[in-house]
N, C-alpha and C. Protein backbone atom coordinates (compact mmCIF):
# COMPACT_ATOMS: atom_id res chain seq x y z
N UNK A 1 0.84 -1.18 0.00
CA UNK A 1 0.00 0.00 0.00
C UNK A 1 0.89 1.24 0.00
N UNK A 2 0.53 2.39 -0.78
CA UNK A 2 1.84 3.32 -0.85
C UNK A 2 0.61 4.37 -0.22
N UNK A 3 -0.41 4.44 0.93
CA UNK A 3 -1.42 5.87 0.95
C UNK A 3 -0.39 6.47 2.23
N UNK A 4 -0.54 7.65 2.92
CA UNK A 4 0.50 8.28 3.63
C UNK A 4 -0.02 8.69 4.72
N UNK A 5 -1.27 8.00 5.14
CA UNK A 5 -1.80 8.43 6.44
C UNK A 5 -2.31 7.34 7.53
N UNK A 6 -1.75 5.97 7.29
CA UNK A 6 -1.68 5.05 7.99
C UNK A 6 -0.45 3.93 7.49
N UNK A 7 -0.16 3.69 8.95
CA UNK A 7 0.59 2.44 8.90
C UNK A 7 0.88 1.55 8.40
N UNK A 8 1.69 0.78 7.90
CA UNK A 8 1.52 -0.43 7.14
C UNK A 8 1.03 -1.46 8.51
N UNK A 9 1.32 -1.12 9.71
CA UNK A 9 0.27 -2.18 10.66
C UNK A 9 -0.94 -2.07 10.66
N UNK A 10 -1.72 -0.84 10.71
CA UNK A 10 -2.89 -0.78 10.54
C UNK A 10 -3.34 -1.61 9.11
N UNK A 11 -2.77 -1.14 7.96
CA UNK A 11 -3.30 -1.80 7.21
C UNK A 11 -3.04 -3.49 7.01
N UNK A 12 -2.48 -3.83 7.61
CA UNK A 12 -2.45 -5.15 7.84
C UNK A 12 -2.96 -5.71 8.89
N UNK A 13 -3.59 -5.14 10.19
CA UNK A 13 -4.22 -5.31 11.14
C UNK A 13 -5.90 -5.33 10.02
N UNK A 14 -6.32 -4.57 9.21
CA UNK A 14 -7.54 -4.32 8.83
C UNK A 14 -7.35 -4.93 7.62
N UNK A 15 -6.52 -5.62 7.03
CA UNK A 15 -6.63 -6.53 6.09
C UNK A 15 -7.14 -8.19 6.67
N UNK A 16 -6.15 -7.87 7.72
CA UNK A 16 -6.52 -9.45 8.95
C UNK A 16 -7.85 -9.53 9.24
N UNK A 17 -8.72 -8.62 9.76
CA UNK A 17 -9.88 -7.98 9.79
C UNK A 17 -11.06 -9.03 8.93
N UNK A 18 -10.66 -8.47 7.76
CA UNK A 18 -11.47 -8.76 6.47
C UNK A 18 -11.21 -10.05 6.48
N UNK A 19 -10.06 -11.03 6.53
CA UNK A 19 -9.97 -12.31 6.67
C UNK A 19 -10.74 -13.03 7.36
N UNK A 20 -10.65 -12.54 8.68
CA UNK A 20 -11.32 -13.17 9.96
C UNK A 20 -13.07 -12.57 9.38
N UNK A 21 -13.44 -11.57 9.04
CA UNK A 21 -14.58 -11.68 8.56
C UNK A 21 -15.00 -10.80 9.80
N UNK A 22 -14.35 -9.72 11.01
CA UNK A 22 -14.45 -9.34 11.60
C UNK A 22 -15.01 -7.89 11.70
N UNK A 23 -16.34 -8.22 11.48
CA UNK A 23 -16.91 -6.83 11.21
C UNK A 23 -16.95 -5.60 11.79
N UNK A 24 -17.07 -6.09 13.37
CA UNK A 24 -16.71 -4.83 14.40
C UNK A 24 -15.78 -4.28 14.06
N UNK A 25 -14.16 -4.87 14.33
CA UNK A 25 -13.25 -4.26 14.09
C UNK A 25 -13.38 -3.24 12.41
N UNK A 26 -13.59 -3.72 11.29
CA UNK A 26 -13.66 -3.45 10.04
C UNK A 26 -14.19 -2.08 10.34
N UNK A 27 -15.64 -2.11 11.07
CA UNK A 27 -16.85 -0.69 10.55
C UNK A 27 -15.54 -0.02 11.63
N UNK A 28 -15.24 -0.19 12.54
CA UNK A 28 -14.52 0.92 13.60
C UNK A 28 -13.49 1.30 12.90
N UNK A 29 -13.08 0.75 12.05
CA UNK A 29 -11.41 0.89 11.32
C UNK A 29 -11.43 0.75 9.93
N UNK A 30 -12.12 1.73 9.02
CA UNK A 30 -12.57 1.05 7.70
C UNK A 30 -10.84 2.29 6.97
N UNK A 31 -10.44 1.70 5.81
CA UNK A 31 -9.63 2.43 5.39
C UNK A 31 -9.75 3.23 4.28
N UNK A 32 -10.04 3.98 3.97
CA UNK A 32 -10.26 4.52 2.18
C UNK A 32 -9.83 4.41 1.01
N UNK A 33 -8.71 3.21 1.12
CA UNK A 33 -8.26 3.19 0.36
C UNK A 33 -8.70 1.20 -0.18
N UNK A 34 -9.43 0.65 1.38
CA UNK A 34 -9.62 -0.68 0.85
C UNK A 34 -10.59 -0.43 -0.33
N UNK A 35 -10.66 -1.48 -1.66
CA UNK A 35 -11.46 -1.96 -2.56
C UNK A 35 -12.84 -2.76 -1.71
N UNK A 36 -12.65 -3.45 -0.21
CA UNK A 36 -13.64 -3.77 0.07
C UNK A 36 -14.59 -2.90 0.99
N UNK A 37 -13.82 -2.05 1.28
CA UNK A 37 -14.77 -1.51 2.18
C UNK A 37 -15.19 -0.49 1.51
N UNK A 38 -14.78 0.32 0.40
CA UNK A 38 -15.47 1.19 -0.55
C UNK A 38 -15.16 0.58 -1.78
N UNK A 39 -16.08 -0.55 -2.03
CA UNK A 39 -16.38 -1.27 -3.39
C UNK A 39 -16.76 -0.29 -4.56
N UNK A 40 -16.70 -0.29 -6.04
CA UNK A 40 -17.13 0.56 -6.53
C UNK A 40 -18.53 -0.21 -7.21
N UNK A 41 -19.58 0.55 -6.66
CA UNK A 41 -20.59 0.11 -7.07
C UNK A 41 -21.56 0.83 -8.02
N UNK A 42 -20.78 2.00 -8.57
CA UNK A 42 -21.57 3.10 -9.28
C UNK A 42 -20.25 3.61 -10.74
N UNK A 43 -21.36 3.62 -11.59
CA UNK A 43 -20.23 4.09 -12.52
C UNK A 43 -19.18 5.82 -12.19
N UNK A 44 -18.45 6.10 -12.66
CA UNK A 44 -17.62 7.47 -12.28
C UNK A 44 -17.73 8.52 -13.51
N UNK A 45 -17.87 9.68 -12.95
CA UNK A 45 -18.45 10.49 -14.13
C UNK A 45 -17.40 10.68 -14.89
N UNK A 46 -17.32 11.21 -16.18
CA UNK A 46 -16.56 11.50 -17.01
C UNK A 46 -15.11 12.30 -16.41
N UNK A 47 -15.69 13.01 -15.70
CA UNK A 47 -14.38 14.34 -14.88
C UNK A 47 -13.57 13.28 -14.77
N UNK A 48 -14.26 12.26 -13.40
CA UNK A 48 -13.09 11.55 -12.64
C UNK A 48 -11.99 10.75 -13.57
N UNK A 49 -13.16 9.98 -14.57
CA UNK A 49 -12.18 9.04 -15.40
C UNK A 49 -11.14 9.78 -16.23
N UNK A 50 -11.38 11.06 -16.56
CA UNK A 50 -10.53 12.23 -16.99
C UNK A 50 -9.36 12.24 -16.08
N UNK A 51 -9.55 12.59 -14.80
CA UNK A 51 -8.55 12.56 -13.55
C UNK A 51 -7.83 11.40 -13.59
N UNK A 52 -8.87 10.50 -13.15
CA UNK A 52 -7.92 9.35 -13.15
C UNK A 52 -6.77 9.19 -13.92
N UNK A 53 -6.93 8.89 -15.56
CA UNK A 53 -5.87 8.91 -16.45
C UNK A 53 -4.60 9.61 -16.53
N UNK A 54 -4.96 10.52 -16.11
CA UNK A 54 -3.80 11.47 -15.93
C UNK A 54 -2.94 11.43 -14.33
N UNK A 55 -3.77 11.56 -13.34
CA UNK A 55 -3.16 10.51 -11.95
C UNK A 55 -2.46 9.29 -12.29
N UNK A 56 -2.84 8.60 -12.90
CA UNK A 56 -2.20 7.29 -12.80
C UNK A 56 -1.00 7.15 -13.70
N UNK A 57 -0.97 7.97 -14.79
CA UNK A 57 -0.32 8.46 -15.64
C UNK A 57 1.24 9.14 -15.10
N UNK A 58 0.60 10.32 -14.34
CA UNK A 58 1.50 11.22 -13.70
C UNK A 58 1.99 11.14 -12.45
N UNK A 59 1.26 10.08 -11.86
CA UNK A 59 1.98 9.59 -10.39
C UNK A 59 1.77 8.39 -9.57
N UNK A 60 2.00 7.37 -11.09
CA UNK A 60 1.94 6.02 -10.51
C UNK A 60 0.92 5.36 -9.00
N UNK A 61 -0.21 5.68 -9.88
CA UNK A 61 -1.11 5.36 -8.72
C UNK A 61 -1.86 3.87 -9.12
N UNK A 62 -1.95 3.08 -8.49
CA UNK A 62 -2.39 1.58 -8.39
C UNK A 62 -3.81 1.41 -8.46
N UNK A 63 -4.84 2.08 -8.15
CA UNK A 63 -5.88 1.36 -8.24
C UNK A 63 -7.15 3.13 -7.39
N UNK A 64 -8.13 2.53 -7.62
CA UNK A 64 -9.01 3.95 -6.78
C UNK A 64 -10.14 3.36 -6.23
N UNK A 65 -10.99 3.48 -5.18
CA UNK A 65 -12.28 3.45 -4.53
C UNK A 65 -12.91 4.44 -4.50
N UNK A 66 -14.36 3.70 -4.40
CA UNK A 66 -15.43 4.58 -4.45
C UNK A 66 -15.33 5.85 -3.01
N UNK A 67 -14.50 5.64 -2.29
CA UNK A 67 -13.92 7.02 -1.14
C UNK A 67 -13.72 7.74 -2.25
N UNK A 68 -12.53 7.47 -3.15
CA UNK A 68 -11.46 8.45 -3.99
C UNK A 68 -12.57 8.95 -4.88
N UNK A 69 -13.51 8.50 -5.37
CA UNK A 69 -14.63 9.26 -6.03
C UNK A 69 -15.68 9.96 -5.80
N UNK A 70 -15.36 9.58 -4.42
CA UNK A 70 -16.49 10.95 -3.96
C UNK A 70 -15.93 12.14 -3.60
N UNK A 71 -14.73 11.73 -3.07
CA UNK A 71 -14.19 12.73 -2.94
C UNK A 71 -13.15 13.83 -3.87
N UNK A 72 -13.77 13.44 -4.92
CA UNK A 72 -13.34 13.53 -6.50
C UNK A 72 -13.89 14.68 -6.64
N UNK A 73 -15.07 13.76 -6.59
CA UNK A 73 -16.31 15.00 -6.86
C UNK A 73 -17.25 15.99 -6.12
N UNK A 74 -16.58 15.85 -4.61
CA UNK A 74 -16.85 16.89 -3.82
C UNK A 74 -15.79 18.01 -4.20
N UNK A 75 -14.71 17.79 -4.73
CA UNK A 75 -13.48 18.63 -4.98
C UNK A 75 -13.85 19.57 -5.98
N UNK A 76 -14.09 18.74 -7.20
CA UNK A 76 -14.45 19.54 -8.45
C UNK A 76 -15.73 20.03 -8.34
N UNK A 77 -16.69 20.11 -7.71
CA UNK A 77 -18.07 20.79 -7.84
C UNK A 77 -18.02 21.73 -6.96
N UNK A 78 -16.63 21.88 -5.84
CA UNK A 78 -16.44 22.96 -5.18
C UNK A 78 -16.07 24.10 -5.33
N UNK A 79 -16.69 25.47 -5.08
CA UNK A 79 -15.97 26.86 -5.20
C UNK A 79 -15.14 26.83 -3.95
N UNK A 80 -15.43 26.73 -3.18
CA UNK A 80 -14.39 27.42 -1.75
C UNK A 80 -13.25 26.18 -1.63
N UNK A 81 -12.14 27.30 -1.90
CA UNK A 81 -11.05 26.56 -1.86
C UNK A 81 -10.56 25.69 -0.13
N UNK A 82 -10.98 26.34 0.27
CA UNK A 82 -10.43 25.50 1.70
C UNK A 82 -11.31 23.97 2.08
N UNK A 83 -12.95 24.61 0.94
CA UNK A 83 -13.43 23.00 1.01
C UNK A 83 -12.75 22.17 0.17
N UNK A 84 -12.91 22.62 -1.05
CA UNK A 84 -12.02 22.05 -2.14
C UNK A 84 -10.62 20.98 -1.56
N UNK A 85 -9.67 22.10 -0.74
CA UNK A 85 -8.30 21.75 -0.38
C UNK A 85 -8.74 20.29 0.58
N UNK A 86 -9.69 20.53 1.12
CA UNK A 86 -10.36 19.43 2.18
C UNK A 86 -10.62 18.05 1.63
N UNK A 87 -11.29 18.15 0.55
CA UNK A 87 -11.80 17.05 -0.12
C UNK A 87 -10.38 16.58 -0.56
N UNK A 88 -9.76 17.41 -1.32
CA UNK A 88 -8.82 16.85 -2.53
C UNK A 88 -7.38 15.74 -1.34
N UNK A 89 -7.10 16.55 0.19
CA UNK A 89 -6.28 15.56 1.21
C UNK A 89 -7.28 14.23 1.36
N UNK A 90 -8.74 14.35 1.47
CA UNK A 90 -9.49 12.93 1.71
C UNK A 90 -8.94 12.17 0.03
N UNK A 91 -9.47 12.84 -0.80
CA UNK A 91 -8.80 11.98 -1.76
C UNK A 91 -7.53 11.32 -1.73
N UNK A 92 -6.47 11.76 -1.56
CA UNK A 92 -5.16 11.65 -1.30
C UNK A 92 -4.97 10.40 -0.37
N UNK A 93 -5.60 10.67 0.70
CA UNK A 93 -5.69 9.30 1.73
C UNK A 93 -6.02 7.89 1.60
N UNK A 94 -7.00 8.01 -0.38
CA UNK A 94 -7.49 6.94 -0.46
C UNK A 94 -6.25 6.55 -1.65
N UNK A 95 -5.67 7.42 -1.75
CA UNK A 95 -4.65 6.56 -3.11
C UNK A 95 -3.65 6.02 -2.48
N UNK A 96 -3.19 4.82 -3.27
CA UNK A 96 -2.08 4.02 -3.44
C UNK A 96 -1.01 4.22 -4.42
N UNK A 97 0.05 4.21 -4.10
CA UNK A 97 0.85 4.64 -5.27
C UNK A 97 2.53 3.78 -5.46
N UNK A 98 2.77 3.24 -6.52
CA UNK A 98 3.57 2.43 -6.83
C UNK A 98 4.56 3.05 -5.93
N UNK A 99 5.44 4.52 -6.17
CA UNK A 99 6.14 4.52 -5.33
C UNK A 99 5.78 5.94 -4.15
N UNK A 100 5.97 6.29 -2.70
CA UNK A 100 5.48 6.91 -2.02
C UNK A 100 6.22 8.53 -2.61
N UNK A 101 4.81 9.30 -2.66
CA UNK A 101 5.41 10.94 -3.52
C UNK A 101 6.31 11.18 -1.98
N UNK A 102 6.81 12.30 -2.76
CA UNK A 102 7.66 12.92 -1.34
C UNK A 102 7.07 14.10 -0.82
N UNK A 103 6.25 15.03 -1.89
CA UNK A 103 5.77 15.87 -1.43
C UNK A 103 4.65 15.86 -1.74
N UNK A 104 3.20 15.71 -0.63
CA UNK A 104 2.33 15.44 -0.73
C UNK A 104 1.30 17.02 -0.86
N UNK A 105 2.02 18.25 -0.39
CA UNK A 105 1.40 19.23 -0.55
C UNK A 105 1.26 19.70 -2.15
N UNK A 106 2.81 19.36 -2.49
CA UNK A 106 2.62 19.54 -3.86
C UNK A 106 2.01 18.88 -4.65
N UNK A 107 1.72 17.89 -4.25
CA UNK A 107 0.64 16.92 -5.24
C UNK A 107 -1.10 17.64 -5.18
N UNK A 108 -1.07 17.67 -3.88
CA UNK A 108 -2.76 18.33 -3.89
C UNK A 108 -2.23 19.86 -4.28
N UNK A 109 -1.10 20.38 -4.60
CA UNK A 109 -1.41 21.91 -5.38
C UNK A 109 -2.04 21.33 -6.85
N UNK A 110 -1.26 20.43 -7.26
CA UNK A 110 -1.23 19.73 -8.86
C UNK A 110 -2.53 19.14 -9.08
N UNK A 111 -3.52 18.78 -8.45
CA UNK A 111 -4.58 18.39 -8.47
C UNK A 111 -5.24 19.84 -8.40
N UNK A 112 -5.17 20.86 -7.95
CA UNK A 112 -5.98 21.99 -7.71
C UNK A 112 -5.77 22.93 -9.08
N UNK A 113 -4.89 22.80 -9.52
CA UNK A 113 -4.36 23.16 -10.74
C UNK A 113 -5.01 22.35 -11.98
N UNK A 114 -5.29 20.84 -11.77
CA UNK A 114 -5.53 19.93 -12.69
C UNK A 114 -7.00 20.17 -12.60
N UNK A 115 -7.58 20.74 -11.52
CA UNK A 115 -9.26 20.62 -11.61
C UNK A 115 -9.70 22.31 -12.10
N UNK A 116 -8.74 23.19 -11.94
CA UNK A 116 -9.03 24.18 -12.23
C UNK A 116 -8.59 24.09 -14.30
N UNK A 117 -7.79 23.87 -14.40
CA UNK A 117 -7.87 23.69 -15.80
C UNK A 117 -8.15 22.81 -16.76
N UNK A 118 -8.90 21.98 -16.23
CA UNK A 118 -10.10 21.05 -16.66
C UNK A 118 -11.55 21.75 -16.91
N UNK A 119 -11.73 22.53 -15.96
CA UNK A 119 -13.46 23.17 -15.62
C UNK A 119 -12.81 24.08 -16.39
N UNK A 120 -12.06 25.09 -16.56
CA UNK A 120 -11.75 25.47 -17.68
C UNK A 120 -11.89 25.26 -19.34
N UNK A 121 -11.40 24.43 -19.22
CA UNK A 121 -11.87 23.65 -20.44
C UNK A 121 -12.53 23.07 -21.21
N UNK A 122 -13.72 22.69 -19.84
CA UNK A 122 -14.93 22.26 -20.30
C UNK A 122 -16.00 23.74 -20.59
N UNK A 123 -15.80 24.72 -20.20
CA UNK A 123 -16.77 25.86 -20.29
C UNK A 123 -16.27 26.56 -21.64
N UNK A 124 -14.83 26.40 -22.20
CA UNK A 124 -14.89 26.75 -23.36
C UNK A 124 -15.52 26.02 -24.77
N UNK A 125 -15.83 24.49 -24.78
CA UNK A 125 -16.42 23.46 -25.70
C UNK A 125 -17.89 23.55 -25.05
């Protein structure tokens, strides 16, 4: 798991979890970045799959949950930047990434940048 706001024990404590089939522990300790505990059960709008490509593209990211898409799209449908900035760290929490960024502020500038000149782009077509 390459996300930057838990442990590799935790996530192996809450992978054990899911083995044992241990639900208490699971709902008290769910991670955002598991595939099981935010299954994707809804298709992703065009924006995200837009995002995505270029995330995974530009910073070796492994895989996304339905966390990382909501909080996709609480980001981009936001005006106020401090909500915006809010959503886009929950996003962040749910990615995995081949290798760990070093600078994680600069990544959510690059996403704030990437959503601002996207919505850009779409209001000129």
């Amino acid at each position: 798991m390459g996300d930057y706001s838990y442990l590799p024990q935790q996530s192996e404590e809450h992978f054990a979890a899911h083995n044992r089939n241990d639900l208490n522990f699971i709902e008290l300790n769910p991670l955002p970045f598991c595939l099981i505990c935010f299954s994707l059960e809804k298709q992703s709008s065009r924006q995200f799959q837009d995002f995505w490509n270029w995330f995974l593209n530009e910073h070796s990211t492994e895989t996304y949950t339905a966390y990382m898409i909501y909080y996709f799209d609480q980001a981009y449908f936001e005006n106020d930047f401090e909500e915006r900035n809010n959503s886009i760290n929950q996003l962040l929490y749910s990615a995995t990434f081949e290798q760990q960024p070093s600078d994680f502020e600069y990544l959510n500038h690059q996403i704030h940048i990437w959503i601002a000149a996207h919505q850009a782009t779409e209001t000129l077509f």
